[in-house]
Protein backbone atom coordinates (compact mmCIF):
# COMPACT_ATOMS: atom_id res chain seq x y z
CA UNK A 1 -84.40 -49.17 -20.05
CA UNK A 2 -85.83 -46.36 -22.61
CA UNK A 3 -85.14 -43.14 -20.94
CA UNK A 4 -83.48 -40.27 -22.56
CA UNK A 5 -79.97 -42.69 -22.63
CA UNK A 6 -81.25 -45.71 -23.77
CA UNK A 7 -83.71 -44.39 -26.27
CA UNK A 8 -81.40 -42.27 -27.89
CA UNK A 9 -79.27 -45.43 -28.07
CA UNK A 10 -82.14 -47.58 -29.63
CA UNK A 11 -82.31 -44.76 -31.86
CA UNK A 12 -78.65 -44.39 -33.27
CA UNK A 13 -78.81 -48.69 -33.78
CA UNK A 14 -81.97 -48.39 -35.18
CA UNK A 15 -80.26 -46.25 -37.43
CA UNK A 16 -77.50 -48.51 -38.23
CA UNK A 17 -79.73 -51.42 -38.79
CA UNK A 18 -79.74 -53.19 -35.91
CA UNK A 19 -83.12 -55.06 -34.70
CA UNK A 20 -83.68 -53.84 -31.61
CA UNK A 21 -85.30 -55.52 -28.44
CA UNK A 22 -86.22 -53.77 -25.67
CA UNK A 23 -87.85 -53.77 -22.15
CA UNK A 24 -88.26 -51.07 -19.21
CA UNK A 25 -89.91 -51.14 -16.14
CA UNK A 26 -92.48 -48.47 -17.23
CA UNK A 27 -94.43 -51.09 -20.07
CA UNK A 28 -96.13 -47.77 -21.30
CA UNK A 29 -92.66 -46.34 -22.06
CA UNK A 30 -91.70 -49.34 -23.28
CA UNK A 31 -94.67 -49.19 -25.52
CA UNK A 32 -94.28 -46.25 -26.99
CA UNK A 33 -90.46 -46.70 -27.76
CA UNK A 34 -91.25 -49.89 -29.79
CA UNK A 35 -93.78 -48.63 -31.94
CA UNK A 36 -91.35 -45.43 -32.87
CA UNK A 37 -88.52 -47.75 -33.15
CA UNK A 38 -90.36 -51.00 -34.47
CA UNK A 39 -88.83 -52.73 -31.82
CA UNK A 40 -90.41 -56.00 -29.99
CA UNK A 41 -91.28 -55.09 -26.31
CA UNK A 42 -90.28 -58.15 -23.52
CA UNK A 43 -90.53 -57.21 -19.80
CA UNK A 44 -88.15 -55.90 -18.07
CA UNK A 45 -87.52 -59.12 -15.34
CA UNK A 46 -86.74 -61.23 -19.10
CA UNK A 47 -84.84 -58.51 -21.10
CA UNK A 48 -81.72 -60.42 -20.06
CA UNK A 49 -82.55 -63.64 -21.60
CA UNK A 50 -83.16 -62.11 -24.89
CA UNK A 51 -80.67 -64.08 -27.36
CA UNK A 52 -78.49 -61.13 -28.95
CA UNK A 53 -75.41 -59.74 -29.73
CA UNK A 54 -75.25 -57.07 -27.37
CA UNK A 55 -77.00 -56.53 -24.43
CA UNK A 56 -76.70 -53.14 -23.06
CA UNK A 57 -78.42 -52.40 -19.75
CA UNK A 58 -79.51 -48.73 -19.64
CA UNK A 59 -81.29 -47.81 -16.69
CA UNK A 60 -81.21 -49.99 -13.28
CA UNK A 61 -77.39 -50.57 -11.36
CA UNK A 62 -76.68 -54.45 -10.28
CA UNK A 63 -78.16 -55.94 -13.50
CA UNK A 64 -75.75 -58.11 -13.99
CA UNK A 65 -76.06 -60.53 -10.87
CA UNK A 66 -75.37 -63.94 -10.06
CA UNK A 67 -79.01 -64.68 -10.99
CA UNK A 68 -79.18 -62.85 -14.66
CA UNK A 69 -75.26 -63.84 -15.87
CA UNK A 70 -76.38 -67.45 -16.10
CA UNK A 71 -78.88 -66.33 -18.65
CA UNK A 72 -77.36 -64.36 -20.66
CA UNK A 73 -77.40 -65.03 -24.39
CA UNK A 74 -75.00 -62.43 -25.71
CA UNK A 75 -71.91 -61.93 -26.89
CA UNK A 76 -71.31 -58.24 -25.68
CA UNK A 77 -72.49 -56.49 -22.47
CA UNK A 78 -72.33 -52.56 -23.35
CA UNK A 79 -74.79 -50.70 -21.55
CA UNK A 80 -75.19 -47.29 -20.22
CA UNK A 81 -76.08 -47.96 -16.85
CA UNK A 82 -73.86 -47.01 -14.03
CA UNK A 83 -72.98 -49.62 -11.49
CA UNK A 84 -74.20 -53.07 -14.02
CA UNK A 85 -71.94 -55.12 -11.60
CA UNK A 86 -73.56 -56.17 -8.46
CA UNK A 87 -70.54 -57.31 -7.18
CA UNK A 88 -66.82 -57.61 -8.18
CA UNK A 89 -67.35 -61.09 -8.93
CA UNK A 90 -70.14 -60.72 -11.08
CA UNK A 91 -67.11 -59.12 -14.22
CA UNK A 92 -65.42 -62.52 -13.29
CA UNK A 93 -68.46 -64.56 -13.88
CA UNK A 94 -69.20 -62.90 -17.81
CA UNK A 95 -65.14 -63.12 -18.82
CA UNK A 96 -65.68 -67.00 -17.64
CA UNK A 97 -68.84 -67.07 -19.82
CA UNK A 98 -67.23 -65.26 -22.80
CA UNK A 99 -69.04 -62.37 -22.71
CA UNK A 100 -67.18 -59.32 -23.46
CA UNK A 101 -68.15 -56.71 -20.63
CA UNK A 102 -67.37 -53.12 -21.41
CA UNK A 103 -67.05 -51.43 -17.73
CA UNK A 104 -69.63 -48.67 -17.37
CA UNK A 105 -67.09 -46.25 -16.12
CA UNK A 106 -65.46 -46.49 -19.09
CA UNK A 107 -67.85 -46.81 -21.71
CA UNK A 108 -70.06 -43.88 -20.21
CA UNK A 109 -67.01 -41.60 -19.53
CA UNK A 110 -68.41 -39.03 -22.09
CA UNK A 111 -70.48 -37.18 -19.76
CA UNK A 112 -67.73 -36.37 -17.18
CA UNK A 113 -65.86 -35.66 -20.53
CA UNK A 114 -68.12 -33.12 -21.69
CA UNK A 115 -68.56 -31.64 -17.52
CA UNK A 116 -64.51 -31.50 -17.85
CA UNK A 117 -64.51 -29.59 -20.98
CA UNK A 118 -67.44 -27.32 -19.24
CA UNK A 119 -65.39 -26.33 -16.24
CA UNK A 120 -62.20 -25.59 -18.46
CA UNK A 121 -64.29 -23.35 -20.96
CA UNK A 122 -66.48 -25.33 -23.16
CA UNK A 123 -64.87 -26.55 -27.13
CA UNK A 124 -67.00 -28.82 -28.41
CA UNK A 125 -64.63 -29.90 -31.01
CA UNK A 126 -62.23 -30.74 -27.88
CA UNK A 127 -65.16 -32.74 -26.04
CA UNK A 128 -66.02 -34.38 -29.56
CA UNK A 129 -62.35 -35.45 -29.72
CA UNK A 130 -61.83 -36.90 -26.32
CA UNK A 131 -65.27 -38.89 -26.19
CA UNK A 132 -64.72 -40.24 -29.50
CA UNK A 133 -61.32 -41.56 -27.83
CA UNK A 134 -63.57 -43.89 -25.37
CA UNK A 135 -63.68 -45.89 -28.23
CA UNK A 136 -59.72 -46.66 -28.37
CA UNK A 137 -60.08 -47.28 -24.62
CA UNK A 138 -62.75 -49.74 -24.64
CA UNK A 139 -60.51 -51.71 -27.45
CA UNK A 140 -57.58 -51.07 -25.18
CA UNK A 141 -59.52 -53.00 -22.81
CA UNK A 142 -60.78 -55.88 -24.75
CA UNK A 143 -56.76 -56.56 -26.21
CA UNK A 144 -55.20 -55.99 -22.79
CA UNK A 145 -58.17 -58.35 -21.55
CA UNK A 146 -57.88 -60.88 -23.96
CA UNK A 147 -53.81 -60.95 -23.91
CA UNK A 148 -54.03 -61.17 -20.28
CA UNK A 149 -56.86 -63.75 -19.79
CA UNK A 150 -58.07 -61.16 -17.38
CA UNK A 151 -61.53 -59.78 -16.73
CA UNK A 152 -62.08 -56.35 -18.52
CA UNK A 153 -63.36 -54.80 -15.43
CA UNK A 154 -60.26 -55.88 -13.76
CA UNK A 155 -58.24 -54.81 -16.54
CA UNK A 156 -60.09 -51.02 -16.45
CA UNK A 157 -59.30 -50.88 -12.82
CA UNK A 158 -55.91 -51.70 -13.65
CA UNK A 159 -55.68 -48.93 -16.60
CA UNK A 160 -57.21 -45.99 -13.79
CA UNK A 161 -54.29 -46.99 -11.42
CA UNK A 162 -51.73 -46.24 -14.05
CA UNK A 163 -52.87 -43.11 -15.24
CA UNK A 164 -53.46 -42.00 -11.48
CA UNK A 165 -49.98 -42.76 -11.58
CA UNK A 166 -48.65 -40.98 -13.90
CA UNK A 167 -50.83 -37.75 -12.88
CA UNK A 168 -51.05 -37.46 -9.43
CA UNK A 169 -48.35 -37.86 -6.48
CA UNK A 170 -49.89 -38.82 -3.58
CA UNK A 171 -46.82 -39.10 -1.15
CA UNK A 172 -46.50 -35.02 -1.59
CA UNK A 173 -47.89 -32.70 0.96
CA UNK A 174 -50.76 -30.79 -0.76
CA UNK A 175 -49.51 -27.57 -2.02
């Protein structure tokens, strides 16, 4: 999709020199994105078939199903979108495929980030810091993943239940 995220996305690659495919379900957004970005346009239903090096759903949850994984023609899923998994199984399916999966609740962790650093009394250079870190997480990830032979979604889970660990004790009474 081409909302505010995914634009801004297409934007910043665009930028980098990527060439950029996109789709959305709104063709007339769609539309318009392409021509400012001289992107090509495919519909939304074959966005997912597009052969690419990353493939980063930005708009609709359970994307990545046990219909779309199958065709899938890229090396990276890295999307914005929460929820890309439409089931557990579906992370299992891409790691069996070779496609690199970065988990959305990683990868889109900047927002809470910057909501964090809100509540606490806003720095930007301290929100700048830590959602520049997301980076060394997601690599964290892909080495722990790959070392492991383990699904990165898997391995994410894995990551939260260790740092829960180390921050909160559940077995106390609440003070």
């Amino acid at each position: 999709g081409v909302g505010n995220v995914g634009f801004n996305l297409c934007k910043e690659l665009k930028a980098a020199g990527a060439h950029i495919t996109l789709g959305d379900v709104r063709d007339e957004l769609a539309t318009a994105a392409a021509a400012e970005l001289g992107a090509r346009v495919v519909s939304a239903a074959e966005i997912h078939r597009v052969e690419c090096d990353v493939y980063a759903p930005c708009a609709l949850g359970g994307a990545l199903n046990d219909r779309t994984i199958p065709q899938l023609r890229c090396k990276v899923v890295a999307g914005a979108a929460n929820n890309q998994l439409a089931s557990d199984d579906n992370g299992s399916m891409l790691h069996a495929r070779g496609i690199l999966y970065a988990p959305d609740y990683a990868i889109n962790a900047g927002g809470l980030i910057n909501v964090a650093q809100e509540v606490a009394g806003y720095d930007a250079s301290i929100a700048r810091t830590r959602t520049l870190a997301i980076h060394d997480t997601l690599r964290e990830i892909s080495e722990r993943s790959k070392s492991t032979d383990t699904p990165p979604h898997r391995v994410c889970d894995a990551m939260v239940q260790e740092i829960l660990s180390r921050s909160v004790d559940f077995t106390s009474p609440a003070r």
